[in-house]
Protein backbone atom coordinates (compact mmCIF):
# COMPACT_ATOMS: atom_id res chain seq x y z
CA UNK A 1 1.44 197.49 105.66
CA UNK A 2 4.23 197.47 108.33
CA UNK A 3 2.68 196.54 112.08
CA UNK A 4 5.06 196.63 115.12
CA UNK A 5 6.39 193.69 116.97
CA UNK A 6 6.04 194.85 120.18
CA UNK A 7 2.95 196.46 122.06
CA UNK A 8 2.78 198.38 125.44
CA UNK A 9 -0.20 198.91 126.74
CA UNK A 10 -0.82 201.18 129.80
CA UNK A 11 -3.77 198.95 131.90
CA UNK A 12 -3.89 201.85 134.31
CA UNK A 13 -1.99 205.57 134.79
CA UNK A 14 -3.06 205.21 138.98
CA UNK A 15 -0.74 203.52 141.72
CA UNK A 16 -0.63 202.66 145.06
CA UNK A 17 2.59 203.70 145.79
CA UNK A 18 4.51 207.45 145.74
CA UNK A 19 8.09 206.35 144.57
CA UNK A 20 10.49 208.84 144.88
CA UNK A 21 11.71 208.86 141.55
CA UNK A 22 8.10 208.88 139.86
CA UNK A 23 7.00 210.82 136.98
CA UNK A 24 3.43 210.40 138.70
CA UNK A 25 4.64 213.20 141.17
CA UNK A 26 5.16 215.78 138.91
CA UNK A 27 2.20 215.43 136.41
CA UNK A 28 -1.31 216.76 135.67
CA UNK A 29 -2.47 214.02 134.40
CA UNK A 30 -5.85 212.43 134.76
CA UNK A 31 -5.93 208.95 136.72
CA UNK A 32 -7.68 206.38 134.62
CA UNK A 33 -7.84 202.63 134.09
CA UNK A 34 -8.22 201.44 130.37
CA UNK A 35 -11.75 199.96 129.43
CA UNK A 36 -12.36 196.01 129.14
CA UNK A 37 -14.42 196.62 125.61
CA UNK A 38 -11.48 198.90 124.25
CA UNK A 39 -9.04 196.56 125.54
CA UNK A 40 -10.95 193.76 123.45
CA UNK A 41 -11.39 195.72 120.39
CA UNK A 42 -7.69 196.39 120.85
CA UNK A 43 -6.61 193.17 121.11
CA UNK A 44 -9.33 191.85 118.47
CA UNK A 45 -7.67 193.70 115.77
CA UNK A 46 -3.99 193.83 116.89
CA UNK A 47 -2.68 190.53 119.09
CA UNK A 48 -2.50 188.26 116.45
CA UNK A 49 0.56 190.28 114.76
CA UNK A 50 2.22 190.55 117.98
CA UNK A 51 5.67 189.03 119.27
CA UNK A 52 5.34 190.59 122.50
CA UNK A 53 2.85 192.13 124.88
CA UNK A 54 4.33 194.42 127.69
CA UNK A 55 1.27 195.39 130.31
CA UNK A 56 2.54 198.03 132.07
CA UNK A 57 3.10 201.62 132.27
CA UNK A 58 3.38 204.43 134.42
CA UNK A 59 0.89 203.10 136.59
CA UNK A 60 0.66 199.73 138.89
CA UNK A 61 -1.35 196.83 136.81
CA UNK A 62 -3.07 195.08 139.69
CA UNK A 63 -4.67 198.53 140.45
CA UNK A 64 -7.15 197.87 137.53
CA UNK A 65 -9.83 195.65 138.66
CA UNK A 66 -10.10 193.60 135.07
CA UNK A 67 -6.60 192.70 134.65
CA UNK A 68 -6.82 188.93 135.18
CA UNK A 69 -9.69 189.26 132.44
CA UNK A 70 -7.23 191.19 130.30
CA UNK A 71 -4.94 188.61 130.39
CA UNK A 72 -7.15 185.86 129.62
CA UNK A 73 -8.51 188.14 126.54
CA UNK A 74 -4.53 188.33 125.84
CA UNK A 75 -3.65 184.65 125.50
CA UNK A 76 -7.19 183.81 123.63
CA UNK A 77 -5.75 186.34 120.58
CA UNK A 78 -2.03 186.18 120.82
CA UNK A 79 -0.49 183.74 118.85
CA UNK A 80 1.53 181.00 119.99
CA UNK A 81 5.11 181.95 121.20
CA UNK A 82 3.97 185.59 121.98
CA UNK A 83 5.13 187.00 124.87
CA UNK A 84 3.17 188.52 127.72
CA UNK A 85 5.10 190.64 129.68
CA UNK A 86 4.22 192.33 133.05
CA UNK A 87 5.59 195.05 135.46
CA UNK A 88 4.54 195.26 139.28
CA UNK A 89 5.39 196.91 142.01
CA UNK A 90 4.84 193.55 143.80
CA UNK A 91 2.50 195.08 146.38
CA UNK A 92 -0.67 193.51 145.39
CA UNK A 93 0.62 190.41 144.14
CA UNK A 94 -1.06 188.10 146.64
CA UNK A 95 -0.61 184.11 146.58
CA UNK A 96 -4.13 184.02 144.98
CA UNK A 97 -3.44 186.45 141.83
CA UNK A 98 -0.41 184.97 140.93
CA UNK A 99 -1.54 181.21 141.34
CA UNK A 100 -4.24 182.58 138.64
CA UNK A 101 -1.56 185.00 136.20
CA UNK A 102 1.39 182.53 136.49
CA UNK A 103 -0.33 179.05 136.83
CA UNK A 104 -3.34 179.03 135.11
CA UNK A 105 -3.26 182.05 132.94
CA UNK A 106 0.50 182.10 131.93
CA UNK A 107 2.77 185.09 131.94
CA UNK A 108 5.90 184.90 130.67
CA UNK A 109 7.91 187.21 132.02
CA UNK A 110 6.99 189.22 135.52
CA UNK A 111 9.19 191.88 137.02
CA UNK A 112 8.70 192.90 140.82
CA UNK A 113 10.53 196.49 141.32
CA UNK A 114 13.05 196.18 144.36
CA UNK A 115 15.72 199.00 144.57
CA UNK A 116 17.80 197.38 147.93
CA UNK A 117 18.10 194.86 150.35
CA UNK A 118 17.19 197.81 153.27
CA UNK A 119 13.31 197.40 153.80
CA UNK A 120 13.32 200.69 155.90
CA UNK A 121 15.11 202.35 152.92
CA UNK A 122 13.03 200.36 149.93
CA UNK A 123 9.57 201.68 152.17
CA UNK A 124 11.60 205.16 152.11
CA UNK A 125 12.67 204.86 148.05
CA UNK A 126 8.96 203.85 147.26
CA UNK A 127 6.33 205.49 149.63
CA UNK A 128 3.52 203.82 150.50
CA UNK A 129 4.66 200.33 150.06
CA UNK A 130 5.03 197.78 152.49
CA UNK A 131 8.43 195.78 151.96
CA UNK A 132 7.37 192.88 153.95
CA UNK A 133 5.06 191.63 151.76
CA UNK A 134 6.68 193.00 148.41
CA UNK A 135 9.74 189.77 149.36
CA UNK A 136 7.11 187.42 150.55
CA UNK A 137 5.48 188.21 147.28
CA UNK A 138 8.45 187.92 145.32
CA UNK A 139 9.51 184.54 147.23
CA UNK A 140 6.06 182.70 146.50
CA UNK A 141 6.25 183.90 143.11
CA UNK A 142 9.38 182.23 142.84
CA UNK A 143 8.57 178.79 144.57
CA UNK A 144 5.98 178.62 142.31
CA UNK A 145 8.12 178.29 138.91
CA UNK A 146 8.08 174.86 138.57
CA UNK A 147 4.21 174.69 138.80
CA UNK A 148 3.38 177.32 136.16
CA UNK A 149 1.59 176.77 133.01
CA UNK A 150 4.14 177.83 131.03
CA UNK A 151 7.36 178.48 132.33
CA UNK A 152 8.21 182.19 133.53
CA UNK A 153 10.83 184.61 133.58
CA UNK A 154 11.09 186.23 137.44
CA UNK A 155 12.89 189.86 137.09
CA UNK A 156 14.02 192.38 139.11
CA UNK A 157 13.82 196.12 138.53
CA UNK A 158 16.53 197.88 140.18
CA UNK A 159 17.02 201.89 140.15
CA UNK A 160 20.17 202.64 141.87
CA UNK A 161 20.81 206.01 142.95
CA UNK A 162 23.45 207.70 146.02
CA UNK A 163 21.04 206.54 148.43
CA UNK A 164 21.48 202.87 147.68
CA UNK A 165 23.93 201.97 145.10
CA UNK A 166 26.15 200.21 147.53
CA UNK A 167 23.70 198.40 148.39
CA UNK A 168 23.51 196.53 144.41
CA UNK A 169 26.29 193.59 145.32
CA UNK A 170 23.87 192.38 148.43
CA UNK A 171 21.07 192.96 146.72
CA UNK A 172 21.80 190.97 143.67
CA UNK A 173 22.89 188.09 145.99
CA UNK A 174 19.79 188.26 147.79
CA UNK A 175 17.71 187.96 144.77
CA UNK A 176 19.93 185.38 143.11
CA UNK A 177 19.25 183.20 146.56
CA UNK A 178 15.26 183.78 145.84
CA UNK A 179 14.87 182.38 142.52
CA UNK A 180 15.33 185.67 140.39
CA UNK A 181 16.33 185.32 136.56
CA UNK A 182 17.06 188.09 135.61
CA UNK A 183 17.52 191.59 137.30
CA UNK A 184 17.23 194.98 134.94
CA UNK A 185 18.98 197.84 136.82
CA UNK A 186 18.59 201.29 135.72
CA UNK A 187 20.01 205.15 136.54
CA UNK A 188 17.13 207.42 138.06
CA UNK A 189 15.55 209.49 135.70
CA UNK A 190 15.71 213.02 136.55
CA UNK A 191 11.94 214.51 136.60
CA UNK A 192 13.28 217.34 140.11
CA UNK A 193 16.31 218.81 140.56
CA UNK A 194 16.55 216.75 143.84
CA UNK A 195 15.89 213.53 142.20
CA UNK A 196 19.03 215.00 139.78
CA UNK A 197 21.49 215.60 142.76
CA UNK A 198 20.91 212.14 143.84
CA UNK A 199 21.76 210.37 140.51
CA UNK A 200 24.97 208.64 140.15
CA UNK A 201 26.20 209.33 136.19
CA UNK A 202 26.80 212.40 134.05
CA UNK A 203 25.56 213.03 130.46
CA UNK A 204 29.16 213.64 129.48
CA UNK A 205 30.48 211.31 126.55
CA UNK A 206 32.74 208.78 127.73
CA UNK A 207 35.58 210.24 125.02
CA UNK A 208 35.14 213.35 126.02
CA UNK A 209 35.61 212.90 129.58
CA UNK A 210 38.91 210.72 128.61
CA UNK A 211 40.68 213.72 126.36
CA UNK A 212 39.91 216.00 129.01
CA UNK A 213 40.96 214.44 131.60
CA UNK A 214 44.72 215.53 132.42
CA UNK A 215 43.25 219.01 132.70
CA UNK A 216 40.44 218.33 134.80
CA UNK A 217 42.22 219.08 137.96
CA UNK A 218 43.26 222.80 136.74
CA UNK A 219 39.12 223.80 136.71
CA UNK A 220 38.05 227.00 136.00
CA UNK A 221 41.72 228.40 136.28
CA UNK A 222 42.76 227.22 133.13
CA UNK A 223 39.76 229.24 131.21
CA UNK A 224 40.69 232.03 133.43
CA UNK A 225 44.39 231.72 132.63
CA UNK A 226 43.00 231.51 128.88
CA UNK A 227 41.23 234.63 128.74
CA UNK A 228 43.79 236.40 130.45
CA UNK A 229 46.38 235.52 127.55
CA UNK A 230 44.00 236.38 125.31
CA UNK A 231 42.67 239.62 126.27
CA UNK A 232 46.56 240.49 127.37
CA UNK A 233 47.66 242.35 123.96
CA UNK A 234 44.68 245.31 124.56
CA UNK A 235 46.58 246.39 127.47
CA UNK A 236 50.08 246.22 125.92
CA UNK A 237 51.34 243.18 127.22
CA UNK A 238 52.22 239.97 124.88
CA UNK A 239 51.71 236.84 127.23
CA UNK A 240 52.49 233.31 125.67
CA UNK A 241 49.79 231.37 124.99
CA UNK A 242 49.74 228.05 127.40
CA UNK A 243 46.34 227.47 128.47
CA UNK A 244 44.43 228.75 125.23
CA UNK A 245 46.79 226.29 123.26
CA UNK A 246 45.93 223.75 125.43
CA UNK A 247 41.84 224.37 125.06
CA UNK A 248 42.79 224.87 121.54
CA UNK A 249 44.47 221.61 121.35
CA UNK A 250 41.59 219.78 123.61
CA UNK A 251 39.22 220.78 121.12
CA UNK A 252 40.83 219.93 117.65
CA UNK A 253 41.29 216.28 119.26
CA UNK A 254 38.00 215.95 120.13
CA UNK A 255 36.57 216.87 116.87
CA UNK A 256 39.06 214.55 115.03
CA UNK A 257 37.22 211.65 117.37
CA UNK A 258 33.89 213.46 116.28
CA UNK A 259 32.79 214.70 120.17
CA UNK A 260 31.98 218.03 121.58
CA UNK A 261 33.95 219.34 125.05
CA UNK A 262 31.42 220.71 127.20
CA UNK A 263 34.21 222.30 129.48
CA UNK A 264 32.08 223.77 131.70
CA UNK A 265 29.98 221.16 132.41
CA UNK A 266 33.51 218.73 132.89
CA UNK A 267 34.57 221.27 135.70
CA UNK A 268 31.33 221.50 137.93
CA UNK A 269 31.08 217.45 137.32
CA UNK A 270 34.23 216.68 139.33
CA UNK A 271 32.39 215.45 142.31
CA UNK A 272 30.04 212.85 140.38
CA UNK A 273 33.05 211.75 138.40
CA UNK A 274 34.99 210.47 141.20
CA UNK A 275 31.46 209.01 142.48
CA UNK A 276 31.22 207.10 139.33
CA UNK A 277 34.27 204.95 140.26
CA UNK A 278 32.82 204.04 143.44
CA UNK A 279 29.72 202.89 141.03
CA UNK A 280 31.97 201.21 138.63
CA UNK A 281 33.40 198.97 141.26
CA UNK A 282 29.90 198.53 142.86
CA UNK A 283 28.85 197.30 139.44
CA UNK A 284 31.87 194.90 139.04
CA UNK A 285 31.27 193.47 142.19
CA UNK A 286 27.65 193.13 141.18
CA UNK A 287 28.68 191.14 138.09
CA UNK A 288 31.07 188.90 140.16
CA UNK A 289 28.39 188.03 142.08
CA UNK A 290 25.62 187.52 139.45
CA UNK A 291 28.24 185.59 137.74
CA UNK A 292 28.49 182.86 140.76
CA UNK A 293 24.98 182.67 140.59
CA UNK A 294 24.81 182.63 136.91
CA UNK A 295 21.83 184.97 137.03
CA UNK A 296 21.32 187.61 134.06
CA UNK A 297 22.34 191.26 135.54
CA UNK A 298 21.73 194.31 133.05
CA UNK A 299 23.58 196.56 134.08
CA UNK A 300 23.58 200.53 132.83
CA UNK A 301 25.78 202.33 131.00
CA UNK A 302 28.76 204.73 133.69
CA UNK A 303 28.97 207.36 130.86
CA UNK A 304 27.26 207.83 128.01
CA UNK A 305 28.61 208.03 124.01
CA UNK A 306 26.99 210.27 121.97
CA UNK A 307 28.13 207.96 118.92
CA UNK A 308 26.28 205.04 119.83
CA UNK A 309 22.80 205.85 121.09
CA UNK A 310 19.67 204.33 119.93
CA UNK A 311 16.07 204.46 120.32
CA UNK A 312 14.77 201.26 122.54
CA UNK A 313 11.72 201.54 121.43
CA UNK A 314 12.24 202.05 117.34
CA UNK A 315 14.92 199.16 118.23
CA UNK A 316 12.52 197.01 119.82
CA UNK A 317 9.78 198.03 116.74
CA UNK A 318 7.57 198.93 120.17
CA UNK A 319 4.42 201.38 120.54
CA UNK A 320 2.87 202.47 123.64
CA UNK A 321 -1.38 202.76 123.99
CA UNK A 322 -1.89 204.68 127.09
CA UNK A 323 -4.85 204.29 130.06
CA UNK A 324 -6.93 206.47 127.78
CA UNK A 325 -6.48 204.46 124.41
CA UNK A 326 -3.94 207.18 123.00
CA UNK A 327 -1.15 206.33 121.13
CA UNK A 328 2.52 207.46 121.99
CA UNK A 329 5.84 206.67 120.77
CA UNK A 330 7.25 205.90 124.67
CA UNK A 331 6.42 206.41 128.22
CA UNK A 332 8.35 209.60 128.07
CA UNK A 333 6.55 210.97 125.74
CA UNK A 334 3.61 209.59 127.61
CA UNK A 335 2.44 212.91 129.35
CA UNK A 336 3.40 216.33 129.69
CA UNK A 337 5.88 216.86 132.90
CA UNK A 338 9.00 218.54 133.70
CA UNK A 339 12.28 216.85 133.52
CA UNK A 340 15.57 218.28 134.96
CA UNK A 341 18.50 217.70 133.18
CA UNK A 342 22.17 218.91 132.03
CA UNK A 343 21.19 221.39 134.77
CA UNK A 344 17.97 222.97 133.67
CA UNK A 345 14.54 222.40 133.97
CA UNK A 346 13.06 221.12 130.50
CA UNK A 347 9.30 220.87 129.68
CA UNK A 348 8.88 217.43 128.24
CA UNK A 349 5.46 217.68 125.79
CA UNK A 350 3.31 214.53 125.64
CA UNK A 351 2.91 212.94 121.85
CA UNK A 352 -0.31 211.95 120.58
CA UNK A 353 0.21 209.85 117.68
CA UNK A 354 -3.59 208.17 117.26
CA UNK A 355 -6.54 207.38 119.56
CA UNK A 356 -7.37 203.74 119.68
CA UNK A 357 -10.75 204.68 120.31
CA UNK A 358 -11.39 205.97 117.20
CA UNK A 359 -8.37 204.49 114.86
CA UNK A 360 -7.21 200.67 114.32
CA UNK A 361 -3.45 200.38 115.08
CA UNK A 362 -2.03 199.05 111.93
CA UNK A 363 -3.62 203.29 110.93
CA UNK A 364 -1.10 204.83 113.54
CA UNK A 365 2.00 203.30 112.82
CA UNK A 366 1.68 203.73 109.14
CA UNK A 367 0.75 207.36 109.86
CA UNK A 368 3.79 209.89 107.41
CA UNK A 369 4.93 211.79 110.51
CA UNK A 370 5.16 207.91 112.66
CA UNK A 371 6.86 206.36 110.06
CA UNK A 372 9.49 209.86 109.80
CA UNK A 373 9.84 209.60 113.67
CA UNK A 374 10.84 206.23 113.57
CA UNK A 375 12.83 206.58 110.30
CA UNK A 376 15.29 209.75 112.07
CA UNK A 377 15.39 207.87 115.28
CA UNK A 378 16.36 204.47 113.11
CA UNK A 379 19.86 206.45 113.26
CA UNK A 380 19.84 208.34 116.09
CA UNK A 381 23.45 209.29 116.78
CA UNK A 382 23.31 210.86 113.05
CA UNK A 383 20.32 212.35 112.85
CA UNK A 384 19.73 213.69 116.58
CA UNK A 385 22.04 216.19 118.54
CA UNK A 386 23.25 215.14 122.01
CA UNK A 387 23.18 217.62 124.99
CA UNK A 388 24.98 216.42 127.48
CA UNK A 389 28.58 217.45 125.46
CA UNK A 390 26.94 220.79 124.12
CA UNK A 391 28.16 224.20 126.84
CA UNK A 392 25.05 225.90 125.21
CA UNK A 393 22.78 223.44 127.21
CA UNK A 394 24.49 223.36 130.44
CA UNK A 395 25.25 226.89 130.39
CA UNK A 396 21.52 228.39 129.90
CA UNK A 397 20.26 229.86 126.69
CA UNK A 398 19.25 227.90 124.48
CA UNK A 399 15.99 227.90 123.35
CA UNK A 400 16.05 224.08 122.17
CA UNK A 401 16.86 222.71 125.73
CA UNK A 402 13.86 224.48 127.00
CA UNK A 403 11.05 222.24 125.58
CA UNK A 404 10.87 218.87 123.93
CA UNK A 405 9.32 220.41 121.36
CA UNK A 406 12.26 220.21 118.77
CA UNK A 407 16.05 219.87 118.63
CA UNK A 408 18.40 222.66 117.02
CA UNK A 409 18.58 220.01 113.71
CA UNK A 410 14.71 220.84 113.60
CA UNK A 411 13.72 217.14 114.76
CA UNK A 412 10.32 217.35 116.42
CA UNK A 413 9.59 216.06 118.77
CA UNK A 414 13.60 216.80 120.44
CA UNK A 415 14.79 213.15 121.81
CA UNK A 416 18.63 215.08 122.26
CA UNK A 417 18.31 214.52 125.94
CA UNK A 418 16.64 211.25 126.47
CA UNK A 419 18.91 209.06 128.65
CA UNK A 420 17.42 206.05 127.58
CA UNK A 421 18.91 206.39 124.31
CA UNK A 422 22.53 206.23 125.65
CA UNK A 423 21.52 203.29 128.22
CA UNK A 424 21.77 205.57 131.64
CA UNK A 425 18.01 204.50 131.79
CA UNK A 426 16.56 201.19 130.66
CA UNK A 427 13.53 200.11 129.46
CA UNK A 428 12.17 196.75 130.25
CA UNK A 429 10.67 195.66 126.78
């Protein structure tokens, strides 16, 4: 039977930090660390098969007391060449825990999560840290690379946002200057409405935006100017047809191109669309600079294309086994929470695919309604509606943008407005 290639495993749902951003802040969800004997039986029956493990999730991993032991389990079953993979916050990341992960036990890739430069504002982004000893943390980690076991991959995690996107260039300089490999940035995912007026993209197709654009500036006044010509004839007059031609004409050439116009949506974006050329130069400067240090920067996507979206996780051939030894297909399907997006609240369902407690792996992802998830997802931009260019989600009203229980192409569970799909967000995996 098929098995994936990649397995997430959630070592803990509890953190020591309050990030701005989290999903933590607007859940109901119990806070647990996974068991040592599950994570044996677990990795007993499952390691071997593995190309990669990823030990994180959307908790902090040095929060559970057994994770050194975990890791030791992890490289006693994994077979050679696997991949362990971890995600920190950095916080707790003392000189003593990572001369035992890095040197001894041997990680190969470790990511510390640092949004700017700004301590004060990194303290502000993530609450509860201390930024101090998050960069002395990430500096020891890096002057220990040549030591290490096996060599190791040092990352960054970046979430840029309008609080500190300017501050990317600097940033990626200062981490270059560390020791950093690679640095993973990533657009804030949207779980308030304030965390939404502080992101820095749109879910408006790239295309679209384009054949609108030469009409942008005329705003709600071309509609009105439409309906006006329209309704015109009821009251005896015969008015030529300008603007309605012109939506008309808007429309037919985005459906030759095979993209919605969310006009609506276009004319109360005008304010983030002139912000995302102030990002799009951040990010080129960025690049510049990570190409002087020849460091790897992953940068986001500006817009997103409703014709090429994908699933990272079907892509990656990844599963998640939360704190509790449940199954789910991603962290955003992780737990129940609300998500604002395309301007309006949407009440994300958690997915339950298996329970490790009670069910071997290989079991789950051979599971009929796994297999069909993965199989729709497999083409996503065919098979699953996006929001961001439909009016009908922006505008209120529809019932499918309420839940992620289903999409209006009767997909369930409804991935139509996951931004990791069209690269805004990005998954380290």
């Amino acid at each position: 039977m098929d098995f994936p290639e990649a397995l997430q495993i959630e070592v803990t749902n509890r953190c020591n930090f309050n990030c701005l951003m989290c999903m933590r802040r607007v859940w109901d969800a119990k806070p647990s660390d996974l068991d040592l004997d599950l994570y044996e039986k677990i990795a007993q029956s499952s390691f071997s098969r593995l190309n990669r493990l990823i030990l994180y999730g959307l908790g902090e991993p040095l929060v559970n007391p057994y994770l050194l032991e975990m890791l030791k389990i992890s490289r006693s079953y994994l077979p050679e060449g696997s991949q362990i993979i971890l995600s920190t916050n950095g916080s707790l990341l003392s000189p003593h825990m990572a001369e035992e992960m890095l040197k001894r036990i041997g990680v190969d890739s470790i990511s510390f999560s640092i949004d700017t430069t700004d301590l004060a504002k990194l303290g502000w982004i993530r609450a509860g840290s201390k930024p101090k000893i998050i960069m002395e943390n990430l500096q020891y980690v890096a002057g220990i690379k040549n030591d290490a076991r096996r060599p190791f991959k040092l990352v960054a995690e970046a979430i840029v946002m309008k609080d500190n996107f300017k501050d990317l260039p600097q940033l990626v300089k200062s981490l270059a200057e560390t020791g950093v490999d690679c640095i993973l940035v990533s657009h804030v995912v949207p779980y308030t409405e304030d965390v939404f007026r502080r992101s820095v993209y749109t879910t408006l197709s790239k295309p679209s935006f384009a054949i609108t654009e030469p009409c942008l500036k005329s705003g709600w006044a071309l509609v009105n100017e439409a309906c006006h010509e329209l309704w015109s004839p009821m009251y005896g007059v015969n008015t030529e047809l300008k603007a309605a031609e012109t939506i008309k004409k808007l429309w037919e050439k985005a459906d030759e191109s095979g993209y919605w116009i969310n006009l609506s949506s276009l004319f109360n974006s005008t304010s983030k669309i002139e912000l995302i050329d102030q990002i799009e130069e951040c990010f080129h400067e960025s690049k510049k600079v990570a190409d002087e240090y020849q460091i790897d920067l992953r940068l986001p996507s500006l817009y997103p294309d409703a014709k090429m979206r994908s699933c990272p996780y079907v892509d990656a051939k990844a599963t998640v086994v939360r704190s509790d030894g449940k199954v789910v297909p991603c962290l955003e399907f992780a737990y129940s929470h609300p998500m604002y997006i395309n301007t309006h609240v949407k009440h994300v369902r958690e997915v339950i695919l298996g329970d490790l407690r009670k069910e071997e792996l290989e079991d789950i992802w051979n599971k009929e309604s796994y297999v069909t998830f993965r199989e729709i997802r497999g083409n996503f931009a065919k098979n699953i509606p996006w929001c961001g260019d439909c009016s009908y989600s922006t505008n209120g009203g529809c019932y499918f943008t309420e839940t992620s229980e289903s999409d209006c192409r009767a997909n369930e569970p409804g991935c139509s407005e996951c931004v990791y799909s069209v690269r805004l967000a990005q998954c380290n995996i």
